[in-house]
Protein backbone atom coordinates (compact mmCIF):
# COMPACT_ATOMS: atom_id res chain seq x y z
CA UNK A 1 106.16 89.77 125.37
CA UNK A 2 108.09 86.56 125.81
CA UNK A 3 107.67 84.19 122.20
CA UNK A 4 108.04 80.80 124.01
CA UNK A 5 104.54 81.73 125.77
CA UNK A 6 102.80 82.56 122.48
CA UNK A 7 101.88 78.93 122.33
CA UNK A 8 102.45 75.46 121.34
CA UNK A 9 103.27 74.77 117.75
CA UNK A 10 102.67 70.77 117.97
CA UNK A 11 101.77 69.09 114.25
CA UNK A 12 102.79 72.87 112.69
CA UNK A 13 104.15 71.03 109.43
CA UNK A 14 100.82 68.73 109.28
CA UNK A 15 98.60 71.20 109.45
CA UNK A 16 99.95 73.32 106.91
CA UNK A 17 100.63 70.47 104.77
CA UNK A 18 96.73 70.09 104.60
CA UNK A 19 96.25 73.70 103.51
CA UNK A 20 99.16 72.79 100.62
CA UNK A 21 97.26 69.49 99.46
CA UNK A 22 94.18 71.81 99.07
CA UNK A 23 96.43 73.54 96.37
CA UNK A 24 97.27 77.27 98.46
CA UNK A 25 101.03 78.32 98.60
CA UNK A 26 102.24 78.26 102.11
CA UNK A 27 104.93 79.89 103.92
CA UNK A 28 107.11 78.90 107.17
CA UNK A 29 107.64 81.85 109.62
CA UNK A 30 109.10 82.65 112.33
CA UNK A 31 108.23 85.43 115.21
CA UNK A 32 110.48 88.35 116.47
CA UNK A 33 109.41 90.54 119.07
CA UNK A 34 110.70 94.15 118.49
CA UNK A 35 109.56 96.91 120.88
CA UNK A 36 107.01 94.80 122.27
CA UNK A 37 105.24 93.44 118.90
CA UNK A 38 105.58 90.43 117.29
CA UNK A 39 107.26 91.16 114.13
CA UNK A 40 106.18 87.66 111.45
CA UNK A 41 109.13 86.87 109.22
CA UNK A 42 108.94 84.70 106.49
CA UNK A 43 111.84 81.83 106.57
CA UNK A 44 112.07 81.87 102.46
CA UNK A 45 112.21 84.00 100.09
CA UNK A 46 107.96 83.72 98.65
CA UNK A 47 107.73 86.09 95.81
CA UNK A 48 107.33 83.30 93.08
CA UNK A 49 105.06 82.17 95.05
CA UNK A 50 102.74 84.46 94.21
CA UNK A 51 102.36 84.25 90.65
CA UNK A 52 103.10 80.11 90.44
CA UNK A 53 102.60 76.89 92.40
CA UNK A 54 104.73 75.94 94.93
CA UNK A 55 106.42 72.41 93.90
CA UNK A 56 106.18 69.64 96.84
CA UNK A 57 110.01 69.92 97.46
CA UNK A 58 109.48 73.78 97.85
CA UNK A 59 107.34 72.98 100.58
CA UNK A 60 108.90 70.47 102.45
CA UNK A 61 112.41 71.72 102.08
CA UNK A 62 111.41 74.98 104.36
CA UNK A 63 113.14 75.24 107.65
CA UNK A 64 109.82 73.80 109.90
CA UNK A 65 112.23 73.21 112.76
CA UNK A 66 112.32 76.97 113.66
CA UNK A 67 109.33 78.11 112.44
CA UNK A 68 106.82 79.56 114.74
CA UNK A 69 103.84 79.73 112.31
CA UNK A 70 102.82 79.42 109.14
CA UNK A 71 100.72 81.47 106.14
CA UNK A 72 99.37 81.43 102.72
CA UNK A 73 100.00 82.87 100.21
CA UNK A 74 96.37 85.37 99.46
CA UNK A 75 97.82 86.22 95.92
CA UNK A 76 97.57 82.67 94.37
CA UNK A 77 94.52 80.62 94.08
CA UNK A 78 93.75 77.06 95.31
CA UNK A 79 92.79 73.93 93.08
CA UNK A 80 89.45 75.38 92.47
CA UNK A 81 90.33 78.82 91.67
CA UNK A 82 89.75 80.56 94.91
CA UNK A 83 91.29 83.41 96.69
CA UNK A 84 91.84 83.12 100.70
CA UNK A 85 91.00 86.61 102.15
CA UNK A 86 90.75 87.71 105.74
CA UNK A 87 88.77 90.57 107.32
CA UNK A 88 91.17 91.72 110.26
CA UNK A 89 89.16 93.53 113.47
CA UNK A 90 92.59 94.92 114.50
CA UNK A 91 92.52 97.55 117.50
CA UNK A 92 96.12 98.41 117.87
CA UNK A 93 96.78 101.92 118.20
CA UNK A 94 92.92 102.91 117.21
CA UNK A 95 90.44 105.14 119.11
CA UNK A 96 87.71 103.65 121.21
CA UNK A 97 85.10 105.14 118.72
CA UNK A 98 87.01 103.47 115.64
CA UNK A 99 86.93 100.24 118.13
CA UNK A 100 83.38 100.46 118.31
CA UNK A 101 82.80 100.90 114.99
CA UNK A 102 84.66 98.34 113.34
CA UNK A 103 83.32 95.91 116.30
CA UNK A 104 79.56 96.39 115.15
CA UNK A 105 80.85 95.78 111.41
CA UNK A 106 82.45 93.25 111.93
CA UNK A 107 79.84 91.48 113.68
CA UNK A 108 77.74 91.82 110.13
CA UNK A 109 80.39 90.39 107.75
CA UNK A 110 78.67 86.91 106.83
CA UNK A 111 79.79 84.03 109.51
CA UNK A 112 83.14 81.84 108.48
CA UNK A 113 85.86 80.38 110.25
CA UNK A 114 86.61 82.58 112.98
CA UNK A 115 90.08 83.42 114.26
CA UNK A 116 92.04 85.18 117.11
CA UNK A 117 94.75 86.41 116.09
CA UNK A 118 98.52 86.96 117.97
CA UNK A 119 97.64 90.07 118.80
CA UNK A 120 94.36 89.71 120.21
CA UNK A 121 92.45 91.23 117.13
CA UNK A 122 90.07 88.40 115.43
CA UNK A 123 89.96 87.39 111.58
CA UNK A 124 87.17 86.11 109.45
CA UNK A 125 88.65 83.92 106.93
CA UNK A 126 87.05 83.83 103.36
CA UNK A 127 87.53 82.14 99.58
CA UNK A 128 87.21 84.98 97.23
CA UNK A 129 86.33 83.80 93.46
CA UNK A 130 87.18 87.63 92.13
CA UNK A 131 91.00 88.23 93.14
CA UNK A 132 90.60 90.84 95.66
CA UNK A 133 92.97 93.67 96.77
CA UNK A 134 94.61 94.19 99.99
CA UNK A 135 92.59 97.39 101.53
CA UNK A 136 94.38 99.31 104.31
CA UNK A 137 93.13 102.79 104.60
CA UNK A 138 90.44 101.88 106.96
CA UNK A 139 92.07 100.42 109.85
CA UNK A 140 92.72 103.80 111.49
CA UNK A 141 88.89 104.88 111.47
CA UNK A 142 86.96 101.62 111.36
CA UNK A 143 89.49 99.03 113.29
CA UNK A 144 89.15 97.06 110.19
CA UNK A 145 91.51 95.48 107.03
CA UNK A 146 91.08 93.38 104.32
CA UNK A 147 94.30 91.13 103.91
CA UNK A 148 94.60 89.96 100.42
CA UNK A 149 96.56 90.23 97.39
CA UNK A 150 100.25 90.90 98.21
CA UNK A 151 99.80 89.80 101.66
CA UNK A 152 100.61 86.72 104.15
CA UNK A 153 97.91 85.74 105.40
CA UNK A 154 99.30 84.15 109.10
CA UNK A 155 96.95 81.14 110.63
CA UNK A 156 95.82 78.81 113.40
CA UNK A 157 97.42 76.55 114.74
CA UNK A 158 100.77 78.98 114.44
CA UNK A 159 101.83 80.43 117.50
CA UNK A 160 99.15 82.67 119.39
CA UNK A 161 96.68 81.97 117.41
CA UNK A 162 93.88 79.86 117.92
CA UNK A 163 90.51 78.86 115.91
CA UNK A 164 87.04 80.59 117.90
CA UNK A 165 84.35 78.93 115.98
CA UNK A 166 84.26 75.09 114.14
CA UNK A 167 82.65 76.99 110.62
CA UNK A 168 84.30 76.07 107.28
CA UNK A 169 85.49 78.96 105.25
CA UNK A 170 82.54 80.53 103.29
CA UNK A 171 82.85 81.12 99.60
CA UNK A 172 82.09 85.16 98.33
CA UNK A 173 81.82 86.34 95.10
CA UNK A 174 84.52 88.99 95.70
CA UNK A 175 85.79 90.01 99.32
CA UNK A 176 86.78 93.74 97.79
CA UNK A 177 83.12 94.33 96.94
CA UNK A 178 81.82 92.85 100.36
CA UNK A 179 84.18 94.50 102.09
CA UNK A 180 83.54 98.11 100.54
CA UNK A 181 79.68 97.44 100.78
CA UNK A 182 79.60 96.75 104.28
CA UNK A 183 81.94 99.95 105.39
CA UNK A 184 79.13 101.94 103.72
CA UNK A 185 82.03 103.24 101.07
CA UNK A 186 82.11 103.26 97.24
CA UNK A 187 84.06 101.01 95.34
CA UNK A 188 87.15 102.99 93.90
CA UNK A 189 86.98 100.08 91.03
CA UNK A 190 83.54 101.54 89.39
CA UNK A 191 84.66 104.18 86.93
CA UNK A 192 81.01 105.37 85.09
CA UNK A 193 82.68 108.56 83.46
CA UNK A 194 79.22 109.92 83.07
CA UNK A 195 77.91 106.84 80.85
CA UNK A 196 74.81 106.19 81.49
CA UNK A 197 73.39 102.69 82.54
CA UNK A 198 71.50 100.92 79.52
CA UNK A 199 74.58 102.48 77.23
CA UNK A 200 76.65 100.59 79.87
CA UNK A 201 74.81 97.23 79.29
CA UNK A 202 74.81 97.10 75.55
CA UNK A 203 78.93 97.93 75.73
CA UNK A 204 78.97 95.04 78.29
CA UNK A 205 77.19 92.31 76.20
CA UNK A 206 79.12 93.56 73.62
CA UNK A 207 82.53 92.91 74.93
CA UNK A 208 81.31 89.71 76.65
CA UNK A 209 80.88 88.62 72.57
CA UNK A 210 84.80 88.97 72.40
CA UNK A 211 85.88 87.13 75.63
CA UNK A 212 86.12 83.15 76.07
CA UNK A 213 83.18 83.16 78.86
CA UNK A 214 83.41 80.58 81.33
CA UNK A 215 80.46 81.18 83.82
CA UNK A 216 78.73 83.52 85.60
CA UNK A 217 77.34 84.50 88.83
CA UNK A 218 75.20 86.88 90.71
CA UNK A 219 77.26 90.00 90.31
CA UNK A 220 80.29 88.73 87.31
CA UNK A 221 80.74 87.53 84.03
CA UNK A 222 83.94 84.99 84.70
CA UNK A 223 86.04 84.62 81.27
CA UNK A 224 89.86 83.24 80.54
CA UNK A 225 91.90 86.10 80.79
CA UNK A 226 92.01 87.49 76.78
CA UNK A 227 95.94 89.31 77.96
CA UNK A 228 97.62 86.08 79.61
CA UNK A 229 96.76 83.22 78.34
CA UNK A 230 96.50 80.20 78.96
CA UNK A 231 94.79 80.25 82.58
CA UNK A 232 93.71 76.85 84.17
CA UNK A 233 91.03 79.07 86.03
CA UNK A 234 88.75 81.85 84.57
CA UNK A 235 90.56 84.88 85.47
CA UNK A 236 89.36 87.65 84.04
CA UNK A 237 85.76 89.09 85.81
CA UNK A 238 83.04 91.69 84.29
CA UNK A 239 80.86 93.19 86.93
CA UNK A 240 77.21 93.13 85.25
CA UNK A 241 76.16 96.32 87.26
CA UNK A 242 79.15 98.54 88.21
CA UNK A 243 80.50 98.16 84.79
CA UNK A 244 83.98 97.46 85.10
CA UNK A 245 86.46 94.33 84.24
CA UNK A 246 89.05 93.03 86.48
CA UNK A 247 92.45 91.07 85.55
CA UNK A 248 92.97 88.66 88.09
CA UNK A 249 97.03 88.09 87.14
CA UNK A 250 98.08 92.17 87.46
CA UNK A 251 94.90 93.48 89.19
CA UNK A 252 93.99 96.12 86.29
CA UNK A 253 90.91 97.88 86.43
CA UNK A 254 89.06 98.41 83.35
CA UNK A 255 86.06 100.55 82.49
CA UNK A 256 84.30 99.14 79.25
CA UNK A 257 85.82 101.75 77.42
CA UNK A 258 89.62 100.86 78.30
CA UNK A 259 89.04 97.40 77.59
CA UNK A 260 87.19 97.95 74.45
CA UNK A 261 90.58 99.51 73.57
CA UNK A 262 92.29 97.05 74.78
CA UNK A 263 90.65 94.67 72.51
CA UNK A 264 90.70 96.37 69.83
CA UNK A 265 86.99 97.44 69.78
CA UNK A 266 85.01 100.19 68.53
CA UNK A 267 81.88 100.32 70.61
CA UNK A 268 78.40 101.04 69.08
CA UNK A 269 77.13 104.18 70.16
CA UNK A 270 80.25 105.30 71.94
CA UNK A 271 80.36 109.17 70.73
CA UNK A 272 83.85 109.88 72.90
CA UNK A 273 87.38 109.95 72.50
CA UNK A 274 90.15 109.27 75.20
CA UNK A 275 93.50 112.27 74.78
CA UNK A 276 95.93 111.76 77.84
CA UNK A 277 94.16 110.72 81.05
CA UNK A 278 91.20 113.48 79.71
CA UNK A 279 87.65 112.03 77.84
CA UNK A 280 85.72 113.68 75.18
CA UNK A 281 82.16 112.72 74.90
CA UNK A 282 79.28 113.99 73.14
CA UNK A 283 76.47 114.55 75.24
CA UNK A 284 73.28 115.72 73.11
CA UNK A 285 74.52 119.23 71.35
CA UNK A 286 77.52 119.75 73.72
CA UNK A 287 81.15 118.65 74.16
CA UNK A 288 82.07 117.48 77.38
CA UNK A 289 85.93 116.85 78.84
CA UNK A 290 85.72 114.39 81.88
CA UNK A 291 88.78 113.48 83.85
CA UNK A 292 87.26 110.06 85.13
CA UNK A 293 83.35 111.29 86.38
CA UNK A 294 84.29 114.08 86.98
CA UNK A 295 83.45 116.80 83.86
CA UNK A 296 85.59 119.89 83.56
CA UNK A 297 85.18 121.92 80.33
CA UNK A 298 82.17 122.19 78.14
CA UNK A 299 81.61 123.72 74.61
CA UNK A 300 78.32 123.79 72.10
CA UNK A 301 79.56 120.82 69.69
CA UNK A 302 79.36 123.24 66.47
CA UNK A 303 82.68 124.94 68.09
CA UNK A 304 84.65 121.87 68.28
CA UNK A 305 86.86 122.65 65.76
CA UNK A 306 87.15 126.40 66.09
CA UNK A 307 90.44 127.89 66.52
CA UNK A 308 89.45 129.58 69.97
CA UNK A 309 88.10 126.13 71.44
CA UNK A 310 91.02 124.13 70.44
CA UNK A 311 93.31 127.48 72.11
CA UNK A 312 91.39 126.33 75.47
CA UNK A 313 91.67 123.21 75.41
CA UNK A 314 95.20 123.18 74.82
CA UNK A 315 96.16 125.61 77.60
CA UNK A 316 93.90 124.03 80.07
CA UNK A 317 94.55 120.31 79.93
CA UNK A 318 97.96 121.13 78.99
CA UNK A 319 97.97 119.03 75.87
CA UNK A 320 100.33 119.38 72.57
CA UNK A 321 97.48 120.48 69.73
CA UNK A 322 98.97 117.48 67.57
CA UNK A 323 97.53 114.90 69.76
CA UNK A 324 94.23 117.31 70.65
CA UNK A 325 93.63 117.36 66.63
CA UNK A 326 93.64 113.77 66.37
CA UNK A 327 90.83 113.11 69.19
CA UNK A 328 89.10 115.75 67.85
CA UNK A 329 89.07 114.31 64.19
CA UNK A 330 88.60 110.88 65.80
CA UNK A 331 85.70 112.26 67.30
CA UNK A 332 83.83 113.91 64.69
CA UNK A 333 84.02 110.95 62.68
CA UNK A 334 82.86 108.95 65.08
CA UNK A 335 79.78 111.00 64.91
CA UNK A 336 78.74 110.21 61.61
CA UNK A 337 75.47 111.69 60.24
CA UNK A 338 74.82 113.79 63.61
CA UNK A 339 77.63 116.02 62.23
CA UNK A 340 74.39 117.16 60.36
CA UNK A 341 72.59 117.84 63.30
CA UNK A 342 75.42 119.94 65.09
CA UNK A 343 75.37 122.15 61.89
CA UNK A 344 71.46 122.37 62.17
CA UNK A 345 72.03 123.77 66.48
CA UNK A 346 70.73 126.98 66.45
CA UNK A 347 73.03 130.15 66.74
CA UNK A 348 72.08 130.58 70.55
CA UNK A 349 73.34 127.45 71.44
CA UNK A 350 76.89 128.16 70.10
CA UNK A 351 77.04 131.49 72.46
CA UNK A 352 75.64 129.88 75.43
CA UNK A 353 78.96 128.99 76.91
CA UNK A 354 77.65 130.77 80.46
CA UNK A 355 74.67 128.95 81.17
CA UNK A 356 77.02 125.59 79.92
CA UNK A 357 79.79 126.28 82.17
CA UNK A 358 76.99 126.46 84.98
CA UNK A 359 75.73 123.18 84.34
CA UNK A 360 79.29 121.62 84.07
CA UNK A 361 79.68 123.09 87.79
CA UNK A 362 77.09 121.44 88.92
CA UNK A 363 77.76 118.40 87.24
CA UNK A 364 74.10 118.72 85.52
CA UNK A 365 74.76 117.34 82.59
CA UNK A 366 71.99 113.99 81.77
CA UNK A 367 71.54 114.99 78.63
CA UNK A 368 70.27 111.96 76.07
């Protein structure tokens, strides 16, 4: 593949001088063709760039004259607070049934400006207003990537590409969750830990009490970010349904719980403790150890603090008993006057570790 037929770069500068004056970071680059493939090398070194604003003099000081292209920067926002975001229909080096797929996907990702792309793939350009996350895994078995956070984000007019469609860029709530939703796959951000839902809600408008709240819409609770202050943009998202908080400036992840923590909060109702990467919570009469949803050791909540439970636990998470004392002390005061009612469980209950077990294998374990 010869470069100098890729196309023609006329007005390069201009044109991304007018994604610049609409506040995005952009970066000069030039092409390299190495076993065939263009290879897209920035001309500067970008890093700050993702994390501040590029000053006018940064910007016009880049080496235009040998640039081939140009790209923004997907890790900063632009004057109004938004995140560009591309869905990439890429078919390099995929099977026909991935091309397929991916294809018929693509064609239901919501209409936008419309690109084709260097290498004959086709992007759909989007403004994010949740910071989303590069997501790479399913190029190989859907033909499709989400080019975000971390990434360059190359566009028309560079060289080879060109612009398919005259639609302005269409604002989404949050390109991770759109993306996820239409690939038919979960959303590795929504961490339950075998809360249940109207629990859930009452932790979420109680946090929301502690946050400087700037808006809201369909699916998010925007607020200035409560760990870097000061932000010029709310930065700092709750998801109203899935449950989970997300840091625009490092991209942490937060179930209620962890950010509760992180806060400072005790939560109403919350009968659980967190030791290592392990939760205890108190589900009706029983103990239960998760390891995020997933539960893994069960005990009648009378045995708690018997020598033989504490034994287990200890050799099977692997945890020093100093640490393993404190969540369990943490956790029976947490439970107040039901330390009462676990006296009160009847003597059955405290030998019924087989029928327990069974329910922990089968994850049965709803109990209000």
């Amino acid at each position: 593949m010869n470069v100098d037929r890729l196309g023609d770069c006329t007005g390069l500068k201009d044109a991304a001088r007018e994604w610049y004056n609409k506040g995005f970071n952009v970066v000069a680059i030039r092409y390299e063709i190495e076993e065939g493939k263009v290879k897209k090398t920035p001309l500067v070194d970008w890093g700050e760039w993702q994390i501040r604003r590029q000053t006018p003099e940064e910007f016009e000081n880049q080496p235009w004259e040998s640039a081939d292209g140009f790209a923004i920067v997907c890790s900063y926002p632009n004057e109004e607070g938004l995140y560009l975001s591309t869905v990439d229909y890429d078919v390099k080096k995929v099977s026909e049934e991935a091309k397929k797929k991916g294809a018929q996907l693509f064609a239901h990702f919501p209409a936008t400006r419309l690109e084709q792309s260097v290498s004959g793939g086709q992007h759909k350009l989007y403004l994010s207003r949740v910071k989303p996350k590069t997501v790479s895994n399913f190029h190989e078995s859907h033909a499709l990537e989400l080019i975000a956070s971390g990434r360059l984000c190359v566009i028309a007019p560079s060289k080879g590409y060109k612009i398919l469609n005259d639609n302005p860029l269409t604002i989404v709530e949050d390109a991770e969750e759109l993306f996820y939703k239409l690939l038919g796959v979960m959303d590795p951000r929504e961490r339950r830990k075998g809360v249940k839902d109207p629990l859930l809600q009452s932790w979420l408008n109680e946090v929301r009490q502690h946050l400087n709240v700037a808006g809201e819409g369909p699916n998010y609770v925007y607020a200035h970010c409560p760990f870097h202050p000061p932000d010029k943009h709310p930065s700092f998202a709750l998801h109203k349904t899935k449950f989970y908080a997300v840091d625009f400036h490092d991209g942490q992840v937060y179930t209620l719980k962890e950010l509760a923590n992180a806060l400072g909060l005790e939560l109403a109702g919350d009968l659980s403790v967190t030791f290592n990467r392990y939760i205890l919570r108190v589900k009706g009469l029983n103990v239960i150890v998760y390891n995020e949803e997933k539960p893994l050791y069960a005990t009648p909540l009378r045995s708690l603090t018997s020598k033989r439970v504490k034994k287990e636990l200890a050799e099977y998470f692997n945890v020093d008993s100093k640490s393993l004392e404190q969540a369990i002390a943490q956790l029976i005061d947490r439970l107040g006057d039901s330390r009462r009612k676990a006296a009160e469980t009847k003597k059955q209950n405290a030998s019924s570790r087989g029928a327990l077990w069974r329910a922990v294998l089968y994850a049965d374990l709803d109990v209000d």
